[in-house]
Protein backbone atom coordinates (compact mmCIF):
# COMPACT_ATOMS: atom_id res chain seq x y z
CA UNK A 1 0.00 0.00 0.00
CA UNK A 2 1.37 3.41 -1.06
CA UNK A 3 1.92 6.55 1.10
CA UNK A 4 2.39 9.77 -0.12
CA UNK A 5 3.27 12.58 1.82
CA UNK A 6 3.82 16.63 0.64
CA UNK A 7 4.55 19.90 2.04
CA UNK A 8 2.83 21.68 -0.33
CA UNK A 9 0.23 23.90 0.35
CA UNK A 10 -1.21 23.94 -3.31
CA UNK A 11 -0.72 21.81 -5.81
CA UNK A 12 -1.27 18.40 -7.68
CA UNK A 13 1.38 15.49 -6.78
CA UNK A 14 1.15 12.52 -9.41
CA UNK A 15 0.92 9.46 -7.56
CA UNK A 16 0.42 7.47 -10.71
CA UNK A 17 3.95 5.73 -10.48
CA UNK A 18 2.86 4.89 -6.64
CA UNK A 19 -0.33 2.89 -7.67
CA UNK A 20 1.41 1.38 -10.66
CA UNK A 21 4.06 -0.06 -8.69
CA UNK A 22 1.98 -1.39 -6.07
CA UNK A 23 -0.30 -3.11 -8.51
CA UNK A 24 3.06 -4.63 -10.14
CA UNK A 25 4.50 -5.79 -6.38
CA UNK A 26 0.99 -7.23 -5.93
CA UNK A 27 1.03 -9.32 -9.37
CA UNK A 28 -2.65 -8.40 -10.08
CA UNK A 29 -3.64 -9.26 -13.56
CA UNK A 30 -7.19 -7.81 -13.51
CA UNK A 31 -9.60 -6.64 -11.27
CA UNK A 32 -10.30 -3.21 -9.62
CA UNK A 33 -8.04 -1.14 -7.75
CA UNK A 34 -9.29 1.79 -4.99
CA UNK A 35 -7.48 4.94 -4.50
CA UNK A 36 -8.12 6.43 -1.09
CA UNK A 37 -7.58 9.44 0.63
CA UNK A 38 -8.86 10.06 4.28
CA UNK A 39 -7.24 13.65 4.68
CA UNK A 40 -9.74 16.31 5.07
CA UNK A 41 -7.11 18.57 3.49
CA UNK A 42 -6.49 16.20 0.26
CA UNK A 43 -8.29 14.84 -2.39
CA UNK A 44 -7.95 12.61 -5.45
CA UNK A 45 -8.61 14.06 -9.35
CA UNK A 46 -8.32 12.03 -12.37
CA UNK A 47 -6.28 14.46 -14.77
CA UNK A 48 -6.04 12.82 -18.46
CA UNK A 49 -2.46 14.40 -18.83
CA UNK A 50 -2.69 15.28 -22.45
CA UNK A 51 -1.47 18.46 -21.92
CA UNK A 52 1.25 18.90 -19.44
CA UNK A 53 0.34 22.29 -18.38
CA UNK A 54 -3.26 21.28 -17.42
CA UNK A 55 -2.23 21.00 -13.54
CA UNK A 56 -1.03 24.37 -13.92
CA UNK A 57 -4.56 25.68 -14.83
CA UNK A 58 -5.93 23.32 -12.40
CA UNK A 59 -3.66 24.97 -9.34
CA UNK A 60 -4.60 28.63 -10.68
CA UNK A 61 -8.36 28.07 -10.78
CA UNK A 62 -8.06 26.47 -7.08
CA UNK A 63 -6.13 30.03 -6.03
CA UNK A 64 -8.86 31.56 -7.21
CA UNK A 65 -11.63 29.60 -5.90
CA UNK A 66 -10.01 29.81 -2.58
CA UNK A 67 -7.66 32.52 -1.92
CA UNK A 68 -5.11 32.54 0.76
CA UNK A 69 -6.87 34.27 3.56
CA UNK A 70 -7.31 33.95 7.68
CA UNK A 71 -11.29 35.13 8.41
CA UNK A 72 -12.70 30.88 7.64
CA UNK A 73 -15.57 30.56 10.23
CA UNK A 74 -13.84 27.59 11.27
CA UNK A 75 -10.78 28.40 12.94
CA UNK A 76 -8.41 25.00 12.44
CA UNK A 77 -5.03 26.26 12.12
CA UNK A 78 -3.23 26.06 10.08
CA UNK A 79 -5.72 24.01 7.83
CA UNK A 80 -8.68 26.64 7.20
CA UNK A 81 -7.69 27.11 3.57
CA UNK A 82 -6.32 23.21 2.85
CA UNK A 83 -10.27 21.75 4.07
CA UNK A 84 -11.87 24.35 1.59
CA UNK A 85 -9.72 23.62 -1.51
CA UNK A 86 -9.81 20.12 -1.34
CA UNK A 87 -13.34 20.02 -1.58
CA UNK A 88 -14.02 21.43 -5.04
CA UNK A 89 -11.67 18.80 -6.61
């Protein structure tokens, strides 16, 4: 079972190469995988990668969405602005 850890605030980490090697250590030749995530501050997105700089517009329209600010009604520091983005995606 993969891990993956970050210290970035915003931004999309590839964990393809994670799930593709665990499938290969596990010797699965069919059947259906899960990806999970229990992180209120994370989430999972299926991005096609045809165009390299997609993640890029992905990360720009999540700025904008939710901007870096410190008023949130809920007062978790320092995750106020991590719980909101991760829920759009």
């Amino acid at each position: 079972m993969a891990s993956a850890y970050t210290d970035i605030q915003h931004g999309l980490l590839d964990i393809t190469g994670l799930v593709e090697k665990d499938v290969e250590q596990a010797n699965v030749n069919s059947g259906i995988g899960c990806v999970y995530c229990p992180h209120t501050t994370a989430a999972i997105t299926v991005y096609s990668g045809v165009d390299p700089l997609g993640p890029l517009d992905i990360n720009d329209t999540l700025k904008i969405l939710v901007p870096t600010r410190t008023d949130f009604h809920h007062q978790c520091a320092p995750h106020r602005m991590l719980q909101v983005t991760s829920n759009p995606v």
